[in-house]
Protein backbone atom coordinates (compact mmCIF):
# COMPACT_ATOMS: atom_id res chain seq x y z
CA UNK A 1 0.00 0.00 0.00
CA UNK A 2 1.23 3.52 -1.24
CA UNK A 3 0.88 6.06 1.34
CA UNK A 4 -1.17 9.51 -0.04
CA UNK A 5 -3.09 12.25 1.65
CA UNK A 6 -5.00 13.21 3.27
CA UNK A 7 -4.28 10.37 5.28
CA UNK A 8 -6.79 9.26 8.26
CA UNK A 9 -5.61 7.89 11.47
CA UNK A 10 -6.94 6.63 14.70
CA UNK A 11 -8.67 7.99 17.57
CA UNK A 12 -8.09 7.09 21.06
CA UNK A 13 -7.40 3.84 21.96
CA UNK A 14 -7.82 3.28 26.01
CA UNK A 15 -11.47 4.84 24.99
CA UNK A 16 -12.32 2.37 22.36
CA UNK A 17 -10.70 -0.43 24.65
CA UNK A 18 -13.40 0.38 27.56
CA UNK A 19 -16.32 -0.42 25.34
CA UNK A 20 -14.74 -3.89 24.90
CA UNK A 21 -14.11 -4.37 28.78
CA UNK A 22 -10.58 -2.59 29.95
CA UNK A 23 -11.22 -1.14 33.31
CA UNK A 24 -7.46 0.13 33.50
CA UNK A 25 -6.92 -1.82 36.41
CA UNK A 26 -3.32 -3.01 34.41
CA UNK A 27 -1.45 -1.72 31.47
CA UNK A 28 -3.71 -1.42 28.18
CA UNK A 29 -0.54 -3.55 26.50
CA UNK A 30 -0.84 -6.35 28.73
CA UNK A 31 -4.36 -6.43 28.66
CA UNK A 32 -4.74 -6.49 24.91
CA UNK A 33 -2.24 -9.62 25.47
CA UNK A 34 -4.79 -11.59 27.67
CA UNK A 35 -7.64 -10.65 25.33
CA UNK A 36 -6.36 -10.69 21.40
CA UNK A 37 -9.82 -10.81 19.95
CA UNK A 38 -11.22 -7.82 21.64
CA UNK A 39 -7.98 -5.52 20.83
CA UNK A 40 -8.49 -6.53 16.98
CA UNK A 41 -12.08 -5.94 17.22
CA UNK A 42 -11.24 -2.62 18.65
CA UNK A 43 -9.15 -1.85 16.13
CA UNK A 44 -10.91 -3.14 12.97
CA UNK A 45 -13.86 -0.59 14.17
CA UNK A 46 -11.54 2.31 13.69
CA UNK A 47 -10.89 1.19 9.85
CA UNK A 48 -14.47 0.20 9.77
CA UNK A 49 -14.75 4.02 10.01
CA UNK A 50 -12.21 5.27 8.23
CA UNK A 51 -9.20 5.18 9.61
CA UNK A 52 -6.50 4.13 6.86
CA UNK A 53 -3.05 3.97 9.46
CA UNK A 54 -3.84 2.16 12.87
CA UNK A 55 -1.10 2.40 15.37
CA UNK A 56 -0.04 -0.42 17.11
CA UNK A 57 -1.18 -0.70 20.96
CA UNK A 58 2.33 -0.24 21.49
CA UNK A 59 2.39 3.17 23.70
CA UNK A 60 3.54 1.99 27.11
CA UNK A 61 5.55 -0.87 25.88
CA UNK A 62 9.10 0.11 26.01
CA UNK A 63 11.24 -1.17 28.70
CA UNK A 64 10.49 1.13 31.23
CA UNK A 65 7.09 1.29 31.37
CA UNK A 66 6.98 -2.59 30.86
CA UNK A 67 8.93 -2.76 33.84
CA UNK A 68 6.94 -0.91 35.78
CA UNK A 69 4.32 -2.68 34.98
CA UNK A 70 6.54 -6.02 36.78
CA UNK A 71 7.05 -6.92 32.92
CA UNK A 72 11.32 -7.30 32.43
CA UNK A 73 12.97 -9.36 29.61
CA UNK A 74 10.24 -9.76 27.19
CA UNK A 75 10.23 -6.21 25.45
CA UNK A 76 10.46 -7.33 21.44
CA UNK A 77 8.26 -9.89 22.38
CA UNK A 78 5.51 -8.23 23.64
CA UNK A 79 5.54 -4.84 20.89
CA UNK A 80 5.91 -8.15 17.62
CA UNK A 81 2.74 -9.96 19.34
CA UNK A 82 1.15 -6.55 19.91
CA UNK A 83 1.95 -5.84 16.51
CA UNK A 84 0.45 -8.86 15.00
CA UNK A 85 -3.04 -7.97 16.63
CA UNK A 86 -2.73 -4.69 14.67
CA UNK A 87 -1.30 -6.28 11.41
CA UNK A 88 -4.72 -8.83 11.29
CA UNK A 89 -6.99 -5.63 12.12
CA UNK A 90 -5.90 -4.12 9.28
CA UNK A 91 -5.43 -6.81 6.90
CA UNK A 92 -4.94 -5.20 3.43
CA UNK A 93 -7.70 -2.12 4.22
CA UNK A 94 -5.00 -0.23 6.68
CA UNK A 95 -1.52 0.98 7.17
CA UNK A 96 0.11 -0.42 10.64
CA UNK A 97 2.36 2.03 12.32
CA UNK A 98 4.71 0.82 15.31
CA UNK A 99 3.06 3.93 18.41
CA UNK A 100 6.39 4.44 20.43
CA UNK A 101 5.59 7.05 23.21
CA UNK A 102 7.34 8.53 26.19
CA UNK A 103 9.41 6.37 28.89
CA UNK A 104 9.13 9.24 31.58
CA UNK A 105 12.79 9.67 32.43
CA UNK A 106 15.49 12.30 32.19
CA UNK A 107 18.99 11.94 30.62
CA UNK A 108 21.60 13.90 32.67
CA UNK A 109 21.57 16.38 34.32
CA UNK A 110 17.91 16.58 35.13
CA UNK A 111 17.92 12.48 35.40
CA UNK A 112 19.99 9.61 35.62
CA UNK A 113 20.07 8.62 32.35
CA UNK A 114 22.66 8.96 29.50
CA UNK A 115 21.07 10.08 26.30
CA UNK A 116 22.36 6.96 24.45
CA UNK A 117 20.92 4.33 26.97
CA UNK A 118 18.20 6.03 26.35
CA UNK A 119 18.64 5.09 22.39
CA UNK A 120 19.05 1.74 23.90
CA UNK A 121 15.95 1.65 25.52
CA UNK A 122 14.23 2.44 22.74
CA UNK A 123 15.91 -0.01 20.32
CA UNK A 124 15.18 -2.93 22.50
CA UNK A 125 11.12 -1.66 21.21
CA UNK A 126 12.29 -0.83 17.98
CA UNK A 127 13.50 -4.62 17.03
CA UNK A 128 9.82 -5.66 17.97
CA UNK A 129 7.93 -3.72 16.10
CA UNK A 130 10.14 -4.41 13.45
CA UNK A 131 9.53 -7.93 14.69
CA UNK A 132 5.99 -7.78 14.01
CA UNK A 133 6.43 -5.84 10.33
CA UNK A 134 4.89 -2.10 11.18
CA UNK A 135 4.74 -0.39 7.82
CA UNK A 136 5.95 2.91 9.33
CA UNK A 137 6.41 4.28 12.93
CA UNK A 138 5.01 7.27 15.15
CA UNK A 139 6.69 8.25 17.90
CA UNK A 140 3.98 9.78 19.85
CA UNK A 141 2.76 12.51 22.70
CA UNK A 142 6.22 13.57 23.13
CA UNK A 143 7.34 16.13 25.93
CA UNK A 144 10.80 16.22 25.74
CA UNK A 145 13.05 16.26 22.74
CA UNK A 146 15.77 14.11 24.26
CA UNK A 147 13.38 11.38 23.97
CA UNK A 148 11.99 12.06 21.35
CA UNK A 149 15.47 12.30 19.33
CA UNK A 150 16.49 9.19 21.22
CA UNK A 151 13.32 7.41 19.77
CA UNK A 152 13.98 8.49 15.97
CA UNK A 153 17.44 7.82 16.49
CA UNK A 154 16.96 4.31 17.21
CA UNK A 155 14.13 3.86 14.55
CA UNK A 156 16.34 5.34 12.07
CA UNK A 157 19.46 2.45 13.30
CA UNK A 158 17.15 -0.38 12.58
CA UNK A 159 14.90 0.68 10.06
CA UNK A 160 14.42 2.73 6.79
CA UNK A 161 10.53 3.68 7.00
CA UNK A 162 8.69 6.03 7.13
CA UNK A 163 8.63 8.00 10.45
CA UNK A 164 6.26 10.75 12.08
CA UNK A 165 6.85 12.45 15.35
CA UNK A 166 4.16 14.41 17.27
CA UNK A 167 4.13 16.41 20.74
CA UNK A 168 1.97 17.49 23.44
CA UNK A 169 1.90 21.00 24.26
CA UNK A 170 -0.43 23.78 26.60
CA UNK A 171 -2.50 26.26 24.99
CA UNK A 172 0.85 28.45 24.65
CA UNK A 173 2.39 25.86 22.45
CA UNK A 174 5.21 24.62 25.08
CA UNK A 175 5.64 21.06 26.25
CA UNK A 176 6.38 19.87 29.65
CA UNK A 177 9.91 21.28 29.30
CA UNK A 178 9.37 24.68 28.26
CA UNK A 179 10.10 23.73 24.94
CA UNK A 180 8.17 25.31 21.82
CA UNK A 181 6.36 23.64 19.14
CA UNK A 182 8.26 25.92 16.63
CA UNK A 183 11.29 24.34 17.89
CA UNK A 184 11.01 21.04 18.21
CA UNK A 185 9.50 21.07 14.52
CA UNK A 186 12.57 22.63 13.37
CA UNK A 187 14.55 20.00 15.10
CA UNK A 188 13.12 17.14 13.70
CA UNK A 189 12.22 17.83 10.02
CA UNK A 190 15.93 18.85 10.35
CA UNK A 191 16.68 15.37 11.16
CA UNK A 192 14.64 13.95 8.24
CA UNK A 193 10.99 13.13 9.59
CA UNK A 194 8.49 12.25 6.96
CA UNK A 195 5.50 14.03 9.41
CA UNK A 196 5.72 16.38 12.12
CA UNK A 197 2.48 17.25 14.52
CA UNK A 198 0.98 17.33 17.86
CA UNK A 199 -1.60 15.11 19.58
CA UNK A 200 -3.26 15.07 22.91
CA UNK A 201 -3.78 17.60 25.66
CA UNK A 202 -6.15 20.16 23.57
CA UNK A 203 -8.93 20.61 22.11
CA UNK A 204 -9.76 20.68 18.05
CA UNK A 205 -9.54 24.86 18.78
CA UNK A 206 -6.41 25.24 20.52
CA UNK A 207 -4.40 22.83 18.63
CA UNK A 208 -5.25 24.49 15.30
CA UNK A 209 -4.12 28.12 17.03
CA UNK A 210 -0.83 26.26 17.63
CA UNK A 211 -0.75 24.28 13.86
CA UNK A 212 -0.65 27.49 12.93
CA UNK A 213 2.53 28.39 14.25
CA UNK A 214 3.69 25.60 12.79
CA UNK A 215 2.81 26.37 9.03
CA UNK A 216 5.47 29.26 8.95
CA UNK A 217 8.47 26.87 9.42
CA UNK A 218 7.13 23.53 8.17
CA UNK A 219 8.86 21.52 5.39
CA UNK A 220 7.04 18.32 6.05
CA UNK A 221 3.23 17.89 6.30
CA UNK A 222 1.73 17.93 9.66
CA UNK A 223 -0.21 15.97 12.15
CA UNK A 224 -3.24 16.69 14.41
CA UNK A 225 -4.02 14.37 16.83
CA UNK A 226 -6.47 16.55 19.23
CA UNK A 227 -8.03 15.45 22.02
CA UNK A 228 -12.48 15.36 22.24
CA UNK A 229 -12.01 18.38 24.00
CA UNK A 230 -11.09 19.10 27.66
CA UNK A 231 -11.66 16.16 29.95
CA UNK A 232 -14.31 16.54 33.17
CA UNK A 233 -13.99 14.04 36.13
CA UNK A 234 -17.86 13.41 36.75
CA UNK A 235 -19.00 10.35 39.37
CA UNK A 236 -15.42 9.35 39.00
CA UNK A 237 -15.13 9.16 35.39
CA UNK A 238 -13.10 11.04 32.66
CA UNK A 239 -16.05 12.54 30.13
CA UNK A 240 -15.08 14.40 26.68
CA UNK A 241 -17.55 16.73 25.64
CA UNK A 242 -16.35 17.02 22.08
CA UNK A 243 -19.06 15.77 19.72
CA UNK A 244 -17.64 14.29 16.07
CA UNK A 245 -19.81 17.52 14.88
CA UNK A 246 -17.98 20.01 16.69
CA UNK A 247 -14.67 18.09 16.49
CA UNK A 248 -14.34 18.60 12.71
CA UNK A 249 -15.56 22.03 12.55
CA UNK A 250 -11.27 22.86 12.47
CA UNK A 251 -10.96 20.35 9.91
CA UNK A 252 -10.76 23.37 6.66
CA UNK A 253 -8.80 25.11 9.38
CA UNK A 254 -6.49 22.44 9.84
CA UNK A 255 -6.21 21.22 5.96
CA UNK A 256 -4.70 25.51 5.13
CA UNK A 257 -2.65 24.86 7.92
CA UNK A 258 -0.57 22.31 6.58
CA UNK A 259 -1.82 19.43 7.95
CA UNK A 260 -2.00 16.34 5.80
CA UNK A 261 -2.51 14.28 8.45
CA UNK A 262 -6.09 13.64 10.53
CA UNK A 263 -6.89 11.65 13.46
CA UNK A 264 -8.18 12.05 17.65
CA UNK A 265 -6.29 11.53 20.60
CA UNK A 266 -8.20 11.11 23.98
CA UNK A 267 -11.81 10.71 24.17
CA UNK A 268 -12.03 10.34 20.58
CA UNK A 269 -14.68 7.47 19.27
CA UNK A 270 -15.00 5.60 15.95
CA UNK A 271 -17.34 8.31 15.51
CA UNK A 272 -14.98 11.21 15.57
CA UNK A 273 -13.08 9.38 12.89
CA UNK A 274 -16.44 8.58 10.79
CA UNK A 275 -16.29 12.34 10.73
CA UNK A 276 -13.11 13.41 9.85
CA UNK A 277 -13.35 11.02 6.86
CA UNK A 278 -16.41 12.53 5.87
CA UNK A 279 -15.17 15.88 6.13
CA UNK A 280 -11.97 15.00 4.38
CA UNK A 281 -13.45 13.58 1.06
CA UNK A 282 -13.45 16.68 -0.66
CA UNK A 283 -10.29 18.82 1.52
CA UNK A 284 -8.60 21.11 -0.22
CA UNK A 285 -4.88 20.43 1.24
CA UNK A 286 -1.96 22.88 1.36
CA UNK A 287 1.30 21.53 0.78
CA UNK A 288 4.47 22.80 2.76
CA UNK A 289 5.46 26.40 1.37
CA UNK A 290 7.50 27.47 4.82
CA UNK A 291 8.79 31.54 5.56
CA UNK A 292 12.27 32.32 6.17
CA UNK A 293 13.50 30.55 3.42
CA UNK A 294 16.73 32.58 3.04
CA UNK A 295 17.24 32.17 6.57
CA UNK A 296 19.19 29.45 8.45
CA UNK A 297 16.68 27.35 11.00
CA UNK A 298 18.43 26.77 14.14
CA UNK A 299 17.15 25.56 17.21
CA UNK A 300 17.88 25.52 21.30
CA UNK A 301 16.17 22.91 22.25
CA UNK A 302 13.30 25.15 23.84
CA UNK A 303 13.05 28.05 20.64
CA UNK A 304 13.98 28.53 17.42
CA UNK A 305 16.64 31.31 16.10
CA UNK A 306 16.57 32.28 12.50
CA UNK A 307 20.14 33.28 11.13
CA UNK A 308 21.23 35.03 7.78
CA UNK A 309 23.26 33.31 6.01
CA UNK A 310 26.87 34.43 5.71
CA UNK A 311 26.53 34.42 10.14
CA UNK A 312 30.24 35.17 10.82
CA UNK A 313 32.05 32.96 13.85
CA UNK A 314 34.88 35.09 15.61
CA UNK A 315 37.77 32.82 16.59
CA UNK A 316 38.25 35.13 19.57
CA UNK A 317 34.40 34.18 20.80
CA UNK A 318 34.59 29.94 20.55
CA UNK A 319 34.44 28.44 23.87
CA UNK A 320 36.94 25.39 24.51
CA UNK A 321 34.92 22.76 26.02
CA UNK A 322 36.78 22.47 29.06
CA UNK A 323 36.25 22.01 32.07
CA UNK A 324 35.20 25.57 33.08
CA UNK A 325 32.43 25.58 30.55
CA UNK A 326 29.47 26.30 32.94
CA UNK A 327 31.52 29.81 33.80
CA UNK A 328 31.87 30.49 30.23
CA UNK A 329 28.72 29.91 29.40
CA UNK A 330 27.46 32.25 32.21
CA UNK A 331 29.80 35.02 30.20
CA UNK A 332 28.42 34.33 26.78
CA UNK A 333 25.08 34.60 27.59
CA UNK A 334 26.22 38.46 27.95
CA UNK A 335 27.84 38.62 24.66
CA UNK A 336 26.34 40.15 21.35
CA UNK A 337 27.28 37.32 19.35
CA UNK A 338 24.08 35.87 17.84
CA UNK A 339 25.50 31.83 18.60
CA UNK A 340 27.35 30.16 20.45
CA UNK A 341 30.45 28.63 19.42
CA UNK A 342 32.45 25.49 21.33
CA UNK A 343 35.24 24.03 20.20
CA UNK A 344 35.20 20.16 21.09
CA UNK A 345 38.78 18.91 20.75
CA UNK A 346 38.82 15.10 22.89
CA UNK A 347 36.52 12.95 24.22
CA UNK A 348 36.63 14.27 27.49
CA UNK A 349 34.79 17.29 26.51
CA UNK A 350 32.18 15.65 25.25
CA UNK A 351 31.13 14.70 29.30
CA UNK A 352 30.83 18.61 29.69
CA UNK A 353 28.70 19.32 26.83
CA UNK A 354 26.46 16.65 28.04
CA UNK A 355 26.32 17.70 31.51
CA UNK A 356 26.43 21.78 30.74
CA UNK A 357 24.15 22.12 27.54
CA UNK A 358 20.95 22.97 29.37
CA UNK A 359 22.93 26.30 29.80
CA UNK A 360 23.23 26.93 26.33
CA UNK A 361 20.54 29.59 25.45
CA UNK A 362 21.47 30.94 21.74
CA UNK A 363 22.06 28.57 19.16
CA UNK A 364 24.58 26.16 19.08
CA UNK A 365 28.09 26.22 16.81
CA UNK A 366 30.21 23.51 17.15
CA UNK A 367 33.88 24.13 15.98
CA UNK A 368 35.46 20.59 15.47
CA UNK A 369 37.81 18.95 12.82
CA UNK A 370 37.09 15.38 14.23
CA UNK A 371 34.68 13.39 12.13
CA UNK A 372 33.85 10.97 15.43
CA UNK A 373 33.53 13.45 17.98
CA UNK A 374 31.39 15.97 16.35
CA UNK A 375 28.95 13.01 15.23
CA UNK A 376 29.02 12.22 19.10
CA UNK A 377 28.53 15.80 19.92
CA UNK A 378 25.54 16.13 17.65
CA UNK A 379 23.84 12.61 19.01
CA UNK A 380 24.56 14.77 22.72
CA UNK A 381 22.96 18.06 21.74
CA UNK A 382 19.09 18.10 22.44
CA UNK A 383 18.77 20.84 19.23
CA UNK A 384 19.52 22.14 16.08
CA UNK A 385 23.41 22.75 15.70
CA UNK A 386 25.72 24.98 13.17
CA UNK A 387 29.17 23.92 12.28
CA UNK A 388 32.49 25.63 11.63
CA UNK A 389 35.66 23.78 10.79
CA UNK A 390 37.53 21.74 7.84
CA UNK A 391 35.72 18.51 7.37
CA UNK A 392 34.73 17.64 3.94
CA UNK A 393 31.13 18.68 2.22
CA UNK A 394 29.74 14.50 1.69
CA UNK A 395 30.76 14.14 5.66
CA UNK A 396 28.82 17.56 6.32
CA UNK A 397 26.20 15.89 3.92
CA UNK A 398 25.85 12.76 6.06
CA UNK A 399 25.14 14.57 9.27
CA UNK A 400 23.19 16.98 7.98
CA UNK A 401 20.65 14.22 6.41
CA UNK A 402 21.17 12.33 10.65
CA UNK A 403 21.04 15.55 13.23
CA UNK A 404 19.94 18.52 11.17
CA UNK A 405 23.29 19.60 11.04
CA UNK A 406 23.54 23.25 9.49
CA UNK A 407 26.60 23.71 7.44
């Protein structure tokens, strides 16, 4: 199957599951395990209604969570069989997507995890949804880009498909972490995404104020997921208010946007897909046409910096990456450079970029003649970098197409 757009997706799948019995007294993975024919059943009502990608019901089942859940050692076992159920849903009528979402942990220095075990983490996922022969993958309700990279990162070290990336944000457009929309688009269809998007949290109204935002930089068509609306706890229960009617009343909204892709996130029914296919038929869609074209797109991993093009570096203004760098970071932020530039020379600086990038609040420029270590310092940066420095253009090339590495 050829992918093409508009392209409908799912809607929510812990609501669908509790009209087939899940009371969420365990993990939805685990119970779809113990009951197979009511997770396909669940799923096969989604295409039933339109939906042309289901995701896998994959979104807790990475190590971590699995482990939480008193689940250790069977990771690619669990996301292939989980992936099965999804791949005999759809049959020949759907797309499968592997659904990766967020473990919940920090990598240094807000948590005790290195950025690549957190690749690892996600691998060990990865080579089960691979496993189980996912057409594509979407890494999911994302609130931190370290996770997120680390996610596409190991996608992209096992696989060659298709990959889409969406986050959760506020009203305001900033995840979890402070960090905007605007920039963690940048960072991503910098790093070669085939879809970019948000899901989750908001409404059909406030996501579109915030899809928006998006259209001025986007290069790659975009994803709403919204949720039914705003969730009310009454007699216990989580209600969405969100009718299918009003939930596609954004849809025209959406389509001049960008977005390309369509589907619901909490409290979102077969229904509220029936409707976005219905009010899809006929779309008119806008393909990406971003601003700032003659400006470079760099990116802090909370906001986005746009750069002319002949930017100048000033040897006297790169940092060494030594082991003062906190200090000199506290002195560049008072500089009237527009970047910042740090020269990585060994190994042992890479430790302090790790531990000391958090203070790094204009964009990045790494100075480096070391194929190996600026690759490493690129995997370590949570944003979108610059470079200065002697390495050849098809080297340049090859990170550029991995990390979004402007050149």
């Amino acid at each position: 199957m050829e992918l093409y757009y508009p392209l409908i997706l799912d809607g929510a799948t812990g609501t669908q599951l509790a009209k087939y019995g899940y009371n969420g007294d365990m993990s939805a993975e685990l119970w779809s395990l113990e009951h197979p024919d009511r997770c396909v059943a669940m799923q096969k009502e989604f295409i039933d209604h339109g939906t042309e990608m289901i995701l896998s019901p994959t979104f807790c089942a990475n190590p971590v969570k699995l482990e939480e859940n008193g689940v250790t050692g069977r990771t690619v076992e669990i996301n292939a069989r989980l992936t099965a159920l999804a791949r005999e849903a759809a049959g020949d009528k759907a797309h499968v997507a592997g659904d990766i979402g967020p473990t919940g942990k920090f990598i240094v220095p807000l948590g005790d995890l290195t950025f690549e075990e957190m690749v690892d983490i996600y691998k060990e996922q990865v080579l089960g949804l691979e496993e189980g022969g996912v057409d594509m993958y979407v890494i999911e309700t994302m609130m931190t880009v370290a996770e997120a990279r680390a996610a596409l990162l190991a996608v992209r070290s096992i696989s060659d498909k298709p990959v889409y990336v969406t986050f959760t944000c506020d009203k305001n457009g900033k995840t979890m972490m402070g960090t905007d929309v605007t920039a963690a688009l940048v960072i991503f269809q910098g790093m070669g995404v085939d879809a970019f998007g948000l899901n989750c949290s908001v409404g059909p109204d406030d996501m579109l104020t915030q899809i928006r935002r998006l259209r001025e930089f986007a290069e790659v068509p975009l994803v709403a997921k919204p949720n039914a609306g705003i969730p009310e706890l009454i007699d216990g229960k989580t209600v969405y208010h969100c009718s299918p009617e009003e939930f596609t009343e954004c849809i025209d909204g959406f389509a001049e946007a960008g977005v390309m892709l369509f589907g619901g996130c909490c409290g979102s029914t077969e229904k509220h897909i029936k409707a976005i296919y219905d009010a899809t038929r006929n779309i008119r869609l806008v393909k990406p046409d971003p601003q700032h074209k003659e400006l470079l797109k760099l990116a802090t991993e909370k906001k986005v910096y746009l750069l002319p093009v002949n930017t100048i570096i000033n040897q006297e203004d790169i940092i060494p990456c030594s082991e003062s760098l906190e200090d000199l970071l506290e002195l560049e932020a008072d500089k009237t450079s527009p970047v910042t530039a740090i020269r990585i020379s060994c190994e042992e600086e890479l430790k302090n970029l790790e531990e000391h990038q958090i203070s790094i609040i204009k964009p990045l420029c790494i100075v480096c003649d070391d194929e190996s270590l600026l690759e490493k310092a690129l995997r370590l940066y949570q944003g979108r970098a610059m470079y200065e420095g002697t390495l050849p253009k098809e080297t340049l090339e090859r990170l550029r197409k991995l990390y979004g590495l402007v050149y």
